[in-house]
Protein backbone atom coordinates (compact mmCIF):
# COMPACT_ATOMS: atom_id res chain seq x y z
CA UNK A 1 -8.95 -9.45 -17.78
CA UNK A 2 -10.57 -8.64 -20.95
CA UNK A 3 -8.18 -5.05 -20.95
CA UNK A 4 -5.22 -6.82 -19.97
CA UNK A 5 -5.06 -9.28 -22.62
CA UNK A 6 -5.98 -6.20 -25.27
CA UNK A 7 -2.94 -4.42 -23.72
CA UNK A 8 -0.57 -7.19 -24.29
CA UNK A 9 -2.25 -8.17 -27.60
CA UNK A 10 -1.22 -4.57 -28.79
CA UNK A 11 1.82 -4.26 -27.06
CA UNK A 12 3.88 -7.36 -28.25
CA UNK A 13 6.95 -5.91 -29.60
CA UNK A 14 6.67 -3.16 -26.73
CA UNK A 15 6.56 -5.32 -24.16
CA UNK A 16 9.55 -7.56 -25.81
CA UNK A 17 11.96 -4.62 -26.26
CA UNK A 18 10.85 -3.36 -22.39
CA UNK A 19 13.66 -5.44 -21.16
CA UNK A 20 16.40 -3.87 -23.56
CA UNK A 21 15.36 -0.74 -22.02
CA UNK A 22 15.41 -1.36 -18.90
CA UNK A 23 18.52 -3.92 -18.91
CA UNK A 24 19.37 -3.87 -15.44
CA UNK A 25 15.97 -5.25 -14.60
CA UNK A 26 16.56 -7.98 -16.82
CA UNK A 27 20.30 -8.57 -15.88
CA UNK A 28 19.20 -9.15 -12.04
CA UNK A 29 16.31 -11.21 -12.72
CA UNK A 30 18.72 -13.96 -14.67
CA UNK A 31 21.40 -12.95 -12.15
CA UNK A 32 18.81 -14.17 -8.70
CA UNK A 33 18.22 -17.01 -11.51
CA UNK A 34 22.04 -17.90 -11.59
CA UNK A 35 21.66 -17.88 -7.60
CA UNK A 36 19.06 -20.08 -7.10
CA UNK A 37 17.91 -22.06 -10.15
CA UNK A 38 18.49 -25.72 -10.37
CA UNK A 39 20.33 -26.99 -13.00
CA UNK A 40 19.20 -27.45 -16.41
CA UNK A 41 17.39 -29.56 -17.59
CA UNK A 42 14.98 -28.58 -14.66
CA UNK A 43 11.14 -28.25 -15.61
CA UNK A 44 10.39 -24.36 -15.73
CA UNK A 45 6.73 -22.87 -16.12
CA UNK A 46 6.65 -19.53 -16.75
CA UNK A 47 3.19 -18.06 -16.23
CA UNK A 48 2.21 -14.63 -18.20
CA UNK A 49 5.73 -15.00 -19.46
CA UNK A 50 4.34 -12.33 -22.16
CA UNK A 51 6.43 -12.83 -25.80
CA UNK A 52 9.44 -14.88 -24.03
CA UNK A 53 12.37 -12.82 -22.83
CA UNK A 54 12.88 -14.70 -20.39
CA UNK A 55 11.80 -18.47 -21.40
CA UNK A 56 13.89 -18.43 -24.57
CA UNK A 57 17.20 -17.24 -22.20
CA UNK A 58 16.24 -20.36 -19.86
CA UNK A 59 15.49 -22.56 -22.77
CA UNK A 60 19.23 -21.29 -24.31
CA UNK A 61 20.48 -22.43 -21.18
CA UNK A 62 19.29 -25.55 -21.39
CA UNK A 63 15.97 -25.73 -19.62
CA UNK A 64 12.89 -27.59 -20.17
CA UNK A 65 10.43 -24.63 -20.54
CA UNK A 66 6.33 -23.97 -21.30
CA UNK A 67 5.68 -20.53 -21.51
CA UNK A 68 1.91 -19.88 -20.72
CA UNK A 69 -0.14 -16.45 -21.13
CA UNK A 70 -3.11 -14.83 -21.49
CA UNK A 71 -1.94 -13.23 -25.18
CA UNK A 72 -2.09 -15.51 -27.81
CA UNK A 73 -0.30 -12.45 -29.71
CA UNK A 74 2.46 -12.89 -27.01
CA UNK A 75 2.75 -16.54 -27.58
CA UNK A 76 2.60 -16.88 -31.47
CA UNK A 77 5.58 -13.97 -31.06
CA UNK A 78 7.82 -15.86 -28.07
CA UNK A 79 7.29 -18.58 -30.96
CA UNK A 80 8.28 -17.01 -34.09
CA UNK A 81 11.61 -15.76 -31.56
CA UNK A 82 12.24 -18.61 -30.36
CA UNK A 83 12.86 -20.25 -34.11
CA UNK A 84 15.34 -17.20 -34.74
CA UNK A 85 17.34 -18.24 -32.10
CA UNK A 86 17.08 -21.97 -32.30
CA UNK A 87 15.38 -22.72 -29.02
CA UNK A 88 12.90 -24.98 -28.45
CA UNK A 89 10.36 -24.41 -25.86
CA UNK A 90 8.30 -26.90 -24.52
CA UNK A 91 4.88 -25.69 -25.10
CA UNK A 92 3.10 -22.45 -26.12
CA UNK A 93 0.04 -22.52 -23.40
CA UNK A 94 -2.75 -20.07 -23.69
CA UNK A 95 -4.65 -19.21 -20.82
CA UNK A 96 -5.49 -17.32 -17.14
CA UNK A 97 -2.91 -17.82 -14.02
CA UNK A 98 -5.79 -18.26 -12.05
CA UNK A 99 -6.56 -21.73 -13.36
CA UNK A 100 -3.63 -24.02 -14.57
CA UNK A 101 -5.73 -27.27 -14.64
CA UNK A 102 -4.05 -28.30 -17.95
CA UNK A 103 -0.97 -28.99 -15.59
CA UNK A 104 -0.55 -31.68 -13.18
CA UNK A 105 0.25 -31.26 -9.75
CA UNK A 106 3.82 -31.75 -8.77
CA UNK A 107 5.04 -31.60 -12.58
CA UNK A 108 7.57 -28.46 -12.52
CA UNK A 109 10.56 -27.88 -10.86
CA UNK A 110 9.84 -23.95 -10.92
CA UNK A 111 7.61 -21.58 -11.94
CA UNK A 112 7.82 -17.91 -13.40
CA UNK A 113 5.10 -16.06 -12.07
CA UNK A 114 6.39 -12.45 -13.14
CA UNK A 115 3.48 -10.42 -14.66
CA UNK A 116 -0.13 -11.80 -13.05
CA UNK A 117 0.09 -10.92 -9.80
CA UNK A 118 0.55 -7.16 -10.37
CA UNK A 119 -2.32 -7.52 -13.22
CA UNK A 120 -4.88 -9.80 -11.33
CA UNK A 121 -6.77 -6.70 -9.09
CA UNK A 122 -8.98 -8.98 -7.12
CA UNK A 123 -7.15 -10.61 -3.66
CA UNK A 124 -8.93 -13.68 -4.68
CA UNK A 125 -7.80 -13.62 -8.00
CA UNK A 126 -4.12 -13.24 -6.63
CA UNK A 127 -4.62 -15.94 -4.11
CA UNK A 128 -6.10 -18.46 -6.28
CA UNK A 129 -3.15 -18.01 -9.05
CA UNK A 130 -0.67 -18.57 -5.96
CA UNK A 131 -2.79 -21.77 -5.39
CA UNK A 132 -2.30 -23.00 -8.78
CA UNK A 133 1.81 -21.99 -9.06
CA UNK A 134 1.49 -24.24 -5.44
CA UNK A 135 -0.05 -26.73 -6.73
CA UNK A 136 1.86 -27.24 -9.96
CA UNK A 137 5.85 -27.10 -8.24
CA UNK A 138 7.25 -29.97 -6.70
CA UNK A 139 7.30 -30.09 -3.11
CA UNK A 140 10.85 -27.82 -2.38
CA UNK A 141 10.92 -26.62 -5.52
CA UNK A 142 10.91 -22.55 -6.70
CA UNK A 143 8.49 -19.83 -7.41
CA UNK A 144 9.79 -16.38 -8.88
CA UNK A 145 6.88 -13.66 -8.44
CA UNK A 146 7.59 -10.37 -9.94
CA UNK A 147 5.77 -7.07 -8.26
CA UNK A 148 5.24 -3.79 -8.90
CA UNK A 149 5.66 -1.84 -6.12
CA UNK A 150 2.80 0.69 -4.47
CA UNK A 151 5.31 4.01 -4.91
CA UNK A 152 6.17 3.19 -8.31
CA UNK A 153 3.48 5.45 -9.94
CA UNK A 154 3.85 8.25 -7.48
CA UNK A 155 7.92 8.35 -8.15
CA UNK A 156 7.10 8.20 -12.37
CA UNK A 157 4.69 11.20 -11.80
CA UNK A 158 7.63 12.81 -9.99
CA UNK A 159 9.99 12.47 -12.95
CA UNK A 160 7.75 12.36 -16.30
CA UNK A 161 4.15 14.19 -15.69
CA UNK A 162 4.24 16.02 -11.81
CA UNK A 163 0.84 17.60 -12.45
CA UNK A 164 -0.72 13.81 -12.10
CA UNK A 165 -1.01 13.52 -8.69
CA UNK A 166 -3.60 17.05 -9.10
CA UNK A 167 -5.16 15.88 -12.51
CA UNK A 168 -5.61 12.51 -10.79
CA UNK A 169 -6.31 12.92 -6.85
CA UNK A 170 -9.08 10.48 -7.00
CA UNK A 171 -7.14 7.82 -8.42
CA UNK A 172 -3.94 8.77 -6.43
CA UNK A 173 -5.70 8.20 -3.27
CA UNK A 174 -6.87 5.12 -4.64
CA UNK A 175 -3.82 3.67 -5.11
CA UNK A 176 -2.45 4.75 -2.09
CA UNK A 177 -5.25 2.90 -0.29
CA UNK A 178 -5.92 0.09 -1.84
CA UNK A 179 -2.77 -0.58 -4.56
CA UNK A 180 -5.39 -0.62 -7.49
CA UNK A 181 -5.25 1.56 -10.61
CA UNK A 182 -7.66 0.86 -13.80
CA UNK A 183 -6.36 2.32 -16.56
CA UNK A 184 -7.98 5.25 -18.97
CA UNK A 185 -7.49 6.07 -22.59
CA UNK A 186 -4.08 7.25 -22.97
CA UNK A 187 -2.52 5.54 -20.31
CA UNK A 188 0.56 4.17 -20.62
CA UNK A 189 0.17 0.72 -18.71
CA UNK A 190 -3.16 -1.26 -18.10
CA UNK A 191 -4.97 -2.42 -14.84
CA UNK A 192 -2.72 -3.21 -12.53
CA UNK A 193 -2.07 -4.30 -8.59
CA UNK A 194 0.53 -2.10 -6.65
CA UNK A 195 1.47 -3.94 -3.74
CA UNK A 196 2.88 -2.19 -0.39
CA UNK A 197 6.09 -3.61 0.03
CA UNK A 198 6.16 -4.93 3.22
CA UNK A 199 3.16 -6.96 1.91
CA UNK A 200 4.82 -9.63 0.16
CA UNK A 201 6.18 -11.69 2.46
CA UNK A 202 3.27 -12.31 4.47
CA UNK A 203 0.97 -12.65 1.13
CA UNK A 204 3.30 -15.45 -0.18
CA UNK A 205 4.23 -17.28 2.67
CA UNK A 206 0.56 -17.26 3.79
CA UNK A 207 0.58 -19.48 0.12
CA UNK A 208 3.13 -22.16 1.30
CA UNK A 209 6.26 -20.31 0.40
CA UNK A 210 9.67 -20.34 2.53
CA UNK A 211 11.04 -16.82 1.83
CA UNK A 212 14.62 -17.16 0.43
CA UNK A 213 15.16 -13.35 -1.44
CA UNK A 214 13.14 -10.27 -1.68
CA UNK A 215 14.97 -8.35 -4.65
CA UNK A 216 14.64 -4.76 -5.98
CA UNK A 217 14.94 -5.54 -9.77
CA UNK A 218 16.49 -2.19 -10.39
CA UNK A 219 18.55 -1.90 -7.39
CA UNK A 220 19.09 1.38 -7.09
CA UNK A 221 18.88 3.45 -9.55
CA UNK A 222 14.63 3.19 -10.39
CA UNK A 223 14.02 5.30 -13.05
CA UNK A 224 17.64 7.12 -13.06
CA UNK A 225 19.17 3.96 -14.89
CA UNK A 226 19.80 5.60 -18.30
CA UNK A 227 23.10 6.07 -17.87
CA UNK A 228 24.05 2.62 -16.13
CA UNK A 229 21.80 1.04 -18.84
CA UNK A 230 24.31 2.21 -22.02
CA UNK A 231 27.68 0.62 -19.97
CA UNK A 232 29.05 -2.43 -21.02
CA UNK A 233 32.26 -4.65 -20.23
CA UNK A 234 33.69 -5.03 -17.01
CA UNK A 235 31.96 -1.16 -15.63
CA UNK A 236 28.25 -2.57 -16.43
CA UNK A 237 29.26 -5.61 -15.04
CA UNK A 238 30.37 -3.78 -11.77
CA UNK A 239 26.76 -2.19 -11.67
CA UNK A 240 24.94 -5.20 -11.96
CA UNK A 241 26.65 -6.70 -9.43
CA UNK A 242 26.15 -3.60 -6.79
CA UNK A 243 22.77 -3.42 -7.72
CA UNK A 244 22.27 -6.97 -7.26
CA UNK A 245 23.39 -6.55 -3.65
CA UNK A 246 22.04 -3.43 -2.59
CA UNK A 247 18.41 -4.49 -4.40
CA UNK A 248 18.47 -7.12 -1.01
CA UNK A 249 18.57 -4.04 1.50
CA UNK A 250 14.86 -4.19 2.76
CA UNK A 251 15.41 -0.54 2.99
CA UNK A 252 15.30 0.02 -0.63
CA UNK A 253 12.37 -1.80 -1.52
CA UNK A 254 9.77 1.10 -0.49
CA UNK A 255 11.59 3.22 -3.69
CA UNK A 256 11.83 0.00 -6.00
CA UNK A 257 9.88 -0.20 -9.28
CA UNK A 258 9.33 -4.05 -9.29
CA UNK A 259 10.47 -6.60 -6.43
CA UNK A 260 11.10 -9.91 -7.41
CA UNK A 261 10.12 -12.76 -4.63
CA UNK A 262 12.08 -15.92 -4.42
CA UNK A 263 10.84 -18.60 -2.38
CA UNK A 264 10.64 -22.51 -1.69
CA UNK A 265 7.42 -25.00 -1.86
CA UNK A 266 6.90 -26.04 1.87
CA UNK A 267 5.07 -29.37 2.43
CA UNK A 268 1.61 -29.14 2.27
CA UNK A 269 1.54 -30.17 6.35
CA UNK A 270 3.54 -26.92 7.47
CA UNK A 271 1.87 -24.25 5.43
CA UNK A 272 -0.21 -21.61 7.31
CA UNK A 273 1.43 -23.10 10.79
């Protein structure tokens, strides 16, 4: 994890203006929040929340939230941010997904979990941060799990660098087989985990997790959103809204950049039944 945490140690302000870039990503992620959050002042963890984007728009809201990563770069940022604004978050929490033992079990009404599991390469390493995010919600409440999506790299190379896919056969077939790509020097992103889609289900409710949504972040328009992403008013409205729906269609998930997983603690007694 050593690379990942120089990525996002490096990356900061990147990472925090990511989400202006790509706004509809951000504008359906609070949008399934809208849907399905309780109401403030619910108890929100948000695990490798990176520099805050989306803990400071909970805390605005009203929320109780920690934000917890494995950049302490990311967190000394998401705090410096959150003072701009005049939020105040919880706690600033450094540390791995795969062990939250500074938490107690049952204390949060939700938890974030959009960034690890796409970053954590081992299955292990996935299944034991699922463990902890299990361990630490209340019995029926939330986990949001962000994922990048197996095709994702394949449809960039289409668009930005088509040559990759010859430069790069070893480590094409390599993520076609097993979803893992470690990064190189000049790489634009760091290791990562790029699940099939039709894994995630079965991966989180495996974990104790009632499925409630399955949403393609960008709806439709992965990596042809430029255009949407410059509307305002009542148009970008409109397209937030249809992406919103259409990002459901389980047929559009196979040409989604990230997927974001919604689902419900079971009871420890009915998970893996």
């Amino acid at each position: 994890m050593n690379r990942v945490r120089g990525f996002y140690d490096k990356k900061v302000l990147y990472e925090w203006e990511r989400l202006d870039r790509h706004r509809t990503e951000f504008a359906l992620t609070l949008r399934a929040f809208r849907d399905y959050l309780p109401k403030p002042p619910a108890k929100i963890l948000d695990v490798g929340g990176g520099p805050g984007r989306y803990s400071i728009a909970l805390a605005k809201q009203g929320y109780s939230v920690t934000l917890f990563d494995i950049s302490k770069q990311c967190l000394e940022f998401a705090k410096s941010k959150a003072g701009e604004v005049g939020v105040w978050l919880e706690g600033y929490v450094h540390g791995n997904a795969t062990n939250l033992n500074m938490f107690q079990a049952g204390s949060y009404d939700v938890v974030l979990l959009m960034g690890p599991l796409y970053h954590l390469l081992l299955k292990e390493e996935r299944e034991k941060a699922l463990q902890e995010a299990y361990r630490v919600i209340k019995t029926g409440g939330l986990i949001f799990a962000s994922f990048i999506t197996r095709y994702a790299v394949i449809r960039w190379a289409a668009k930005n660098e088509p040559s990759w896919i010859l430069k790069n056969r070893k480590r094409a077939e390599r993520l076609l087989t097993s979803g893992i790509i470690r990064a190189r020097k000049g790489d634009g992103f760091t290791d990562a985990y790029f699940i099939h889609p039709s894994d995630v289900k079965p991966f989180m409710e495996k974990a104790g997790f009632e499925t409630l949504d399955l949403i393609a972040t960008e709806g439709v328009i992965s990596m042809i959103e430029e255009k949407v992403n410059e509307l305002n008013g009542e148009l970008w409205e409109a397209w937030v809204e249809l992406n919103y729906k259409l990002g459901k269609d389980p047929t559009v998930h196979g040409a989604a950049e990230h997927l974001l997983y919604v689902g419900k603690k079971l009871p420890q007694a009915r998970v893996n039944v």
